[in-house]
N, C-alpha and C. Protein backbone atom coordinates (compact mmCIF):
# COMPACT_ATOMS: atom_id res chain seq x y z
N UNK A 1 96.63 -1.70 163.57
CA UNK A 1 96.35 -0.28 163.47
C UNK A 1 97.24 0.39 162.42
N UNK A 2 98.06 0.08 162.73
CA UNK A 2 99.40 0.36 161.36
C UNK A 2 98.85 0.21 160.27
N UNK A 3 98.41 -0.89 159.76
CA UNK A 3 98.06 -1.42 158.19
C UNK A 3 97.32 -0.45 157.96
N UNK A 4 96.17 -0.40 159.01
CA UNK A 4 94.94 0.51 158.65
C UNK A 4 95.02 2.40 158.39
N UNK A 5 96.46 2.55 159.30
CA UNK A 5 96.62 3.83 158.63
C UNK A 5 97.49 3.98 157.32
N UNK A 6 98.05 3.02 156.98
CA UNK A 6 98.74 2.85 155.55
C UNK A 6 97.41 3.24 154.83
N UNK A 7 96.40 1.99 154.60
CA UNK A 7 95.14 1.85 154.01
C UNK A 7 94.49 3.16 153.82
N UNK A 8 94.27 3.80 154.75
CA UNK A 8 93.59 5.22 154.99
C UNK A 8 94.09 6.14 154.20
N UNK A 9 95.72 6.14 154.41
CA UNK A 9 96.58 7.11 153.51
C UNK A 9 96.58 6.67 152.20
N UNK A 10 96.26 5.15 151.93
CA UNK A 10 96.13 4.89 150.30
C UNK A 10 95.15 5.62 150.09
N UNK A 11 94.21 5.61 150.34
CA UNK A 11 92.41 5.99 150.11
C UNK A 11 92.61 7.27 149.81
N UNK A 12 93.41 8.20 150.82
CA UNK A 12 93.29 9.71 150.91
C UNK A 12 93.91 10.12 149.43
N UNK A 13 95.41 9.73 149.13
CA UNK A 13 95.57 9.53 148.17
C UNK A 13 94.74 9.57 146.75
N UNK A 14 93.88 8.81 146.48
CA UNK A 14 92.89 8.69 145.40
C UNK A 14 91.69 9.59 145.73
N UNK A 15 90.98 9.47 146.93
CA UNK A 15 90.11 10.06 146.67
C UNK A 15 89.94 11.80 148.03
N UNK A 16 90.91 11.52 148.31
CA UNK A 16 91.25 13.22 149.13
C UNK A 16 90.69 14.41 148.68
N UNK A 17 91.04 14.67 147.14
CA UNK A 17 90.32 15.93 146.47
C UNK A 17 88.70 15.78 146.45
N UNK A 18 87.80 14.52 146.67
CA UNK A 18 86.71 14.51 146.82
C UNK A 18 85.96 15.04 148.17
N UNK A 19 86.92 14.64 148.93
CA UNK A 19 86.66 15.21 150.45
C UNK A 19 86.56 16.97 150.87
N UNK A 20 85.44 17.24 151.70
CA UNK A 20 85.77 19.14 152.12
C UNK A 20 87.01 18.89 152.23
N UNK A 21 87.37 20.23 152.18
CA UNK A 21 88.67 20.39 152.33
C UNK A 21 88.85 20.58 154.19
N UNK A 22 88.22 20.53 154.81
CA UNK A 22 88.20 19.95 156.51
C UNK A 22 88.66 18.37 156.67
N UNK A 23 87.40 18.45 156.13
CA UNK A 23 87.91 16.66 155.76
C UNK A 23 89.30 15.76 155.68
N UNK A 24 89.69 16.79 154.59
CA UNK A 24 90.99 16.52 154.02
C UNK A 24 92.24 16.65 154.99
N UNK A 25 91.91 18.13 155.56
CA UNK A 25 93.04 18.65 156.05
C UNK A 25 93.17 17.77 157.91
N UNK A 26 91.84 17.48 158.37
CA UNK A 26 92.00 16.44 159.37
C UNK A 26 92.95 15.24 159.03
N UNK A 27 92.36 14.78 157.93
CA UNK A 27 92.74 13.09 157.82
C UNK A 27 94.48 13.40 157.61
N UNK A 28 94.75 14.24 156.36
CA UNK A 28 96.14 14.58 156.55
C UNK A 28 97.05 15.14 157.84
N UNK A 29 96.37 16.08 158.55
CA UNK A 29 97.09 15.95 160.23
C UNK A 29 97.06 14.77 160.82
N UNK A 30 96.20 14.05 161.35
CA UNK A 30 96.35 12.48 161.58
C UNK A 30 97.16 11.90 161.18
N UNK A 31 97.09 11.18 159.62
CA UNK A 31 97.44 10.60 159.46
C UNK A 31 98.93 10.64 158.81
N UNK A 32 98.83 11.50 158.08
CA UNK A 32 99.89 11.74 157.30
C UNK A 32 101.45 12.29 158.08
N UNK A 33 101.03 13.68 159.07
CA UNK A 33 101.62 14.28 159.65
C UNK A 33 101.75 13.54 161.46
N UNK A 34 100.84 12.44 161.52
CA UNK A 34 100.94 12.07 162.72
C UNK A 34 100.76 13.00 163.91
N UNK A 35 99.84 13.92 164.22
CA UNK A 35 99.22 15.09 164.68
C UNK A 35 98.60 13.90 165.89
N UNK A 36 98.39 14.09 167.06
CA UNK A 36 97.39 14.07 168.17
C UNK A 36 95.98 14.72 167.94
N UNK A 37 94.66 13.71 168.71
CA UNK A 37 93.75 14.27 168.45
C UNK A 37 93.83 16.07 169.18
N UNK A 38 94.53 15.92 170.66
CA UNK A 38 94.27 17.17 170.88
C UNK A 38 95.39 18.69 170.01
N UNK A 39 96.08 18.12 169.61
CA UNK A 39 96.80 18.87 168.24
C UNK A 39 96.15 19.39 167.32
N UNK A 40 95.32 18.31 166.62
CA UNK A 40 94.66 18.86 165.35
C UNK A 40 93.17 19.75 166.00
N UNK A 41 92.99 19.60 167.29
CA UNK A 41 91.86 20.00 167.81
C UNK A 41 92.02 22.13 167.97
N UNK A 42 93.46 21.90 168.37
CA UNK A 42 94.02 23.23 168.50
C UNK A 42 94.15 24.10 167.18
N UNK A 43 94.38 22.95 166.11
CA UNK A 43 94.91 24.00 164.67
C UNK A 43 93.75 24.38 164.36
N UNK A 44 92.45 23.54 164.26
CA UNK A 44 91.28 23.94 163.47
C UNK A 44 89.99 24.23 164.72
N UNK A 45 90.06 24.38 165.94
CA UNK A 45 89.34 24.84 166.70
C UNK A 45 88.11 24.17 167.05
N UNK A 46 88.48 23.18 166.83
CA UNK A 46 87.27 21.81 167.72
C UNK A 46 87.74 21.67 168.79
N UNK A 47 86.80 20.40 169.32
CA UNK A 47 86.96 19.63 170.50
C UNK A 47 87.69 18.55 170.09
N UNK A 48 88.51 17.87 170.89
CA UNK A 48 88.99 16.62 170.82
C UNK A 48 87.93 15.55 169.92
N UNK A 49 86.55 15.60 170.56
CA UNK A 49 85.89 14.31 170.18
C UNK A 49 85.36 14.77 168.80
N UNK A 50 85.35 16.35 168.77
CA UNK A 50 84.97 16.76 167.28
C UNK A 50 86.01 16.41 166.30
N UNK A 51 86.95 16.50 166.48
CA UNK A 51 88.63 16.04 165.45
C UNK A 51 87.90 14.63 165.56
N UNK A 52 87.54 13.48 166.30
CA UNK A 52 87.44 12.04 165.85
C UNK A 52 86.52 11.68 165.30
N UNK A 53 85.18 12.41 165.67
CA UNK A 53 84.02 12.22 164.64
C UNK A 53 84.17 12.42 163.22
N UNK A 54 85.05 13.66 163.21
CA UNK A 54 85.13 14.11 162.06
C UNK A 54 86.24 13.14 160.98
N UNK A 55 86.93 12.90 161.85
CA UNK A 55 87.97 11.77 161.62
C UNK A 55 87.26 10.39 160.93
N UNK A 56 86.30 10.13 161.47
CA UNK A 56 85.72 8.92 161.36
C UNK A 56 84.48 8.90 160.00
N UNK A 57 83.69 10.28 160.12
CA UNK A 57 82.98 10.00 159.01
C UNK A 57 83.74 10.63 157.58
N UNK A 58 84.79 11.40 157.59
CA UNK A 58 86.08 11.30 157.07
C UNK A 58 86.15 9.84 155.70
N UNK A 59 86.62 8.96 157.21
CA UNK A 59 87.31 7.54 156.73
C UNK A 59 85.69 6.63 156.18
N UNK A 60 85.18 6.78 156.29
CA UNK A 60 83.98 6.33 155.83
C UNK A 60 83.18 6.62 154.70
N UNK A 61 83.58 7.74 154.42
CA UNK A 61 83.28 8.40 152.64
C UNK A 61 84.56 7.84 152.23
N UNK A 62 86.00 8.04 152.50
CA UNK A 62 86.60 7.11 151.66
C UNK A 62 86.38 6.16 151.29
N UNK A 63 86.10 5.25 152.08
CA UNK A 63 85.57 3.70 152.01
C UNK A 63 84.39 3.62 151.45
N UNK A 64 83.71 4.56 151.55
CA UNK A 64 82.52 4.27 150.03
C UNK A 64 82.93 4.58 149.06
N UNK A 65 83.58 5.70 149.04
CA UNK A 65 84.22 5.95 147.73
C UNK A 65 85.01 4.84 146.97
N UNK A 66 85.47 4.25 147.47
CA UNK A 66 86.47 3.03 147.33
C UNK A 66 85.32 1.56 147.09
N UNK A 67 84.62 1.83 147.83
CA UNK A 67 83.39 0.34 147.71
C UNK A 67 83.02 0.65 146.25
N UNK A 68 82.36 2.03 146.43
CA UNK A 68 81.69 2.35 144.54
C UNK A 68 82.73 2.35 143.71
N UNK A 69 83.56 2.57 143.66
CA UNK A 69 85.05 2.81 142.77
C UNK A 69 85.71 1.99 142.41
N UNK A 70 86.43 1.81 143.08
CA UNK A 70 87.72 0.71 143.55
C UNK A 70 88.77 0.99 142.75
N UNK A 71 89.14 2.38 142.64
CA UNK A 71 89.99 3.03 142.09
C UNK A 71 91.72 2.23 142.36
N UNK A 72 91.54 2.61 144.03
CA UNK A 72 92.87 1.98 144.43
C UNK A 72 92.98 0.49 144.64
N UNK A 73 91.70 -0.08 144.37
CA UNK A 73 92.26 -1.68 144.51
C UNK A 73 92.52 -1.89 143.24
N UNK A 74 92.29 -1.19 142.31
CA UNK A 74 92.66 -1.50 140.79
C UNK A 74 93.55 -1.24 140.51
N UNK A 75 94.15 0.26 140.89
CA UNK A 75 95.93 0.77 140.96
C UNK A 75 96.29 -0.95 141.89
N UNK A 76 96.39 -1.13 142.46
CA UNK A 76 97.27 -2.01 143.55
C UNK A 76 97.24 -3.22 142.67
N UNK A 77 96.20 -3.47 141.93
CA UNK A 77 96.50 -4.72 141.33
C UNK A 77 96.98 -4.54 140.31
N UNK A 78 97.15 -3.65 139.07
CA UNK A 78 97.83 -2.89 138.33
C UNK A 78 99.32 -2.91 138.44
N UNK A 79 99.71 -2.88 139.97
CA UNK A 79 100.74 -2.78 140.31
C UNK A 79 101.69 -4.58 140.32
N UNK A 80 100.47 -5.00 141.20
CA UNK A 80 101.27 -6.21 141.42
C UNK A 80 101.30 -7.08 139.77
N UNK A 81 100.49 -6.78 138.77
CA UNK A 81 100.34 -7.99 137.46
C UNK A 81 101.77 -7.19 136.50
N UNK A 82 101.96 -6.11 136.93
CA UNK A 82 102.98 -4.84 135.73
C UNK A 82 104.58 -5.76 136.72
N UNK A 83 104.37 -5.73 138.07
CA UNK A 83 105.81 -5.93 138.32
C UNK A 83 105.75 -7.84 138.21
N UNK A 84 104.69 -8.60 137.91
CA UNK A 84 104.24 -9.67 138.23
C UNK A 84 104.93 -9.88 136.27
N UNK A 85 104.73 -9.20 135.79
CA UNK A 85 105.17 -9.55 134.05
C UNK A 85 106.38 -9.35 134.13
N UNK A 86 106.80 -7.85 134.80
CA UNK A 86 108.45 -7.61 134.57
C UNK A 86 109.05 -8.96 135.06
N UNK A 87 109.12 -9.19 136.11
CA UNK A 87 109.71 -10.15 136.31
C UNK A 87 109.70 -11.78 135.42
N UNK A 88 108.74 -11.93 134.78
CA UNK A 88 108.64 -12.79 133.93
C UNK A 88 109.32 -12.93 132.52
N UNK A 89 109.34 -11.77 132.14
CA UNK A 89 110.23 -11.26 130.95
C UNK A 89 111.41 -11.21 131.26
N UNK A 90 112.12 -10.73 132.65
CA UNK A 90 113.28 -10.99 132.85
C UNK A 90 113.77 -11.98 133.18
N UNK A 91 112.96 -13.06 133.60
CA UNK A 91 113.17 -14.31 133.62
C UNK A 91 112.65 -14.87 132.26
N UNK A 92 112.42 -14.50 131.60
CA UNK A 92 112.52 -15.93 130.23
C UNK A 92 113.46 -15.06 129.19
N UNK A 93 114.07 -14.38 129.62
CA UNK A 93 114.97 -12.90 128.66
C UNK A 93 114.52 -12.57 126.93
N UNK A 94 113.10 -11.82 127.47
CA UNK A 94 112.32 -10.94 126.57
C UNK A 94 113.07 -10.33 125.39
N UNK A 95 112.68 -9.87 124.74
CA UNK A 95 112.97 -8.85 123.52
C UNK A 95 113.40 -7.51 124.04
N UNK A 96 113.85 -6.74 124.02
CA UNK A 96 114.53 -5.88 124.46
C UNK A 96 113.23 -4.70 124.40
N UNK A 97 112.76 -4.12 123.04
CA UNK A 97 111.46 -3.45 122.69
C UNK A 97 110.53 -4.21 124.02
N UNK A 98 110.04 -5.24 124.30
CA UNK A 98 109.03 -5.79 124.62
C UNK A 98 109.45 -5.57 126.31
N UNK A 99 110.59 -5.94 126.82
CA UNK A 99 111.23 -5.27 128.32
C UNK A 99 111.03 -3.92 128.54
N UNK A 100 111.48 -3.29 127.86
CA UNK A 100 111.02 -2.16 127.78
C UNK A 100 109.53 -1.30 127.84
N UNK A 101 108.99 -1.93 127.04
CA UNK A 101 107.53 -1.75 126.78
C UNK A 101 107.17 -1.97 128.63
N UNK A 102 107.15 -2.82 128.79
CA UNK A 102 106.63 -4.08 130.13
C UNK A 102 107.98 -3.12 131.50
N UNK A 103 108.54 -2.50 131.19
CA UNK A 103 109.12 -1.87 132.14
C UNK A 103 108.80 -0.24 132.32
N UNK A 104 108.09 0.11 131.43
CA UNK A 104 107.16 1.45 131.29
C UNK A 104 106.06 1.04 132.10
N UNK A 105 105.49 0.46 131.53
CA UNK A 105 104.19 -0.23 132.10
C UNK A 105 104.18 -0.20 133.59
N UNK A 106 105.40 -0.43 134.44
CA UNK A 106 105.87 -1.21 135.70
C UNK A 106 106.25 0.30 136.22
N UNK A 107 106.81 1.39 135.75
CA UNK A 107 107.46 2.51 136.12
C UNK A 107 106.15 3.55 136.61
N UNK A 108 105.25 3.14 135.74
CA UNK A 108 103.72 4.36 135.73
C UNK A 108 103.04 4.08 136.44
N UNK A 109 102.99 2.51 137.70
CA UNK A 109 102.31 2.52 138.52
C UNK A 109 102.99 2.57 139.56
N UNK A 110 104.29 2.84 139.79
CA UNK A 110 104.99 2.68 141.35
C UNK A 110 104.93 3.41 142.00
């Protein structure tokens, strides 16, 4: 369940501003702020099961958004090949320009 709210908060991340702003502001009480369903039910004036529906088809436009996209699996891999070089350059001890270069690279996706 853990992973999956990491995951969720990646998603919200990238594609949050696509979401109503209900949308938004649920998934961020949940998830972000760690809010109870009957919490977030009180701030925005639903029912309990209305905060989870809403919760749910929420997380489900992310995840299409992300199926059609793949915005953040591309940041994430972005991430791992930029720190996947740094380390390679610092292990075969690169050009200083070229570390550099390859340590920009590594700084703009973290």
């Amino acid at each position: 369940m853990f992973e999956k709210n990491l995951h969720i908060g990646f998603l919200l991340d990238f594609y949050g501003d696509v979401l109503s702003e209900r949308k938004r502001t649920v998934l961020d009480y949940y998830y972000n702020q760690d809010l109870s369903l009957a919490e977030i039910a009180g701030e925005i004036g639903i029912s309990r099961q209305g905060v989870r529906e809403l919760i749910k088809k929420a997380e489900e436009e992310l995840y299409f958004y992300e199926e059609k996209l793949g915005l953040a699996e591309r940041f994430r891999m972005a991430q791992q090949q930029a720190e996947r070089l740094l380390g390679l350059l610092r292990e075969k001890g690169a050009d200083d320009e070229i570390y550099r270069a390859a340590e920009s690279l590594a700084n703009s996706v973290r």
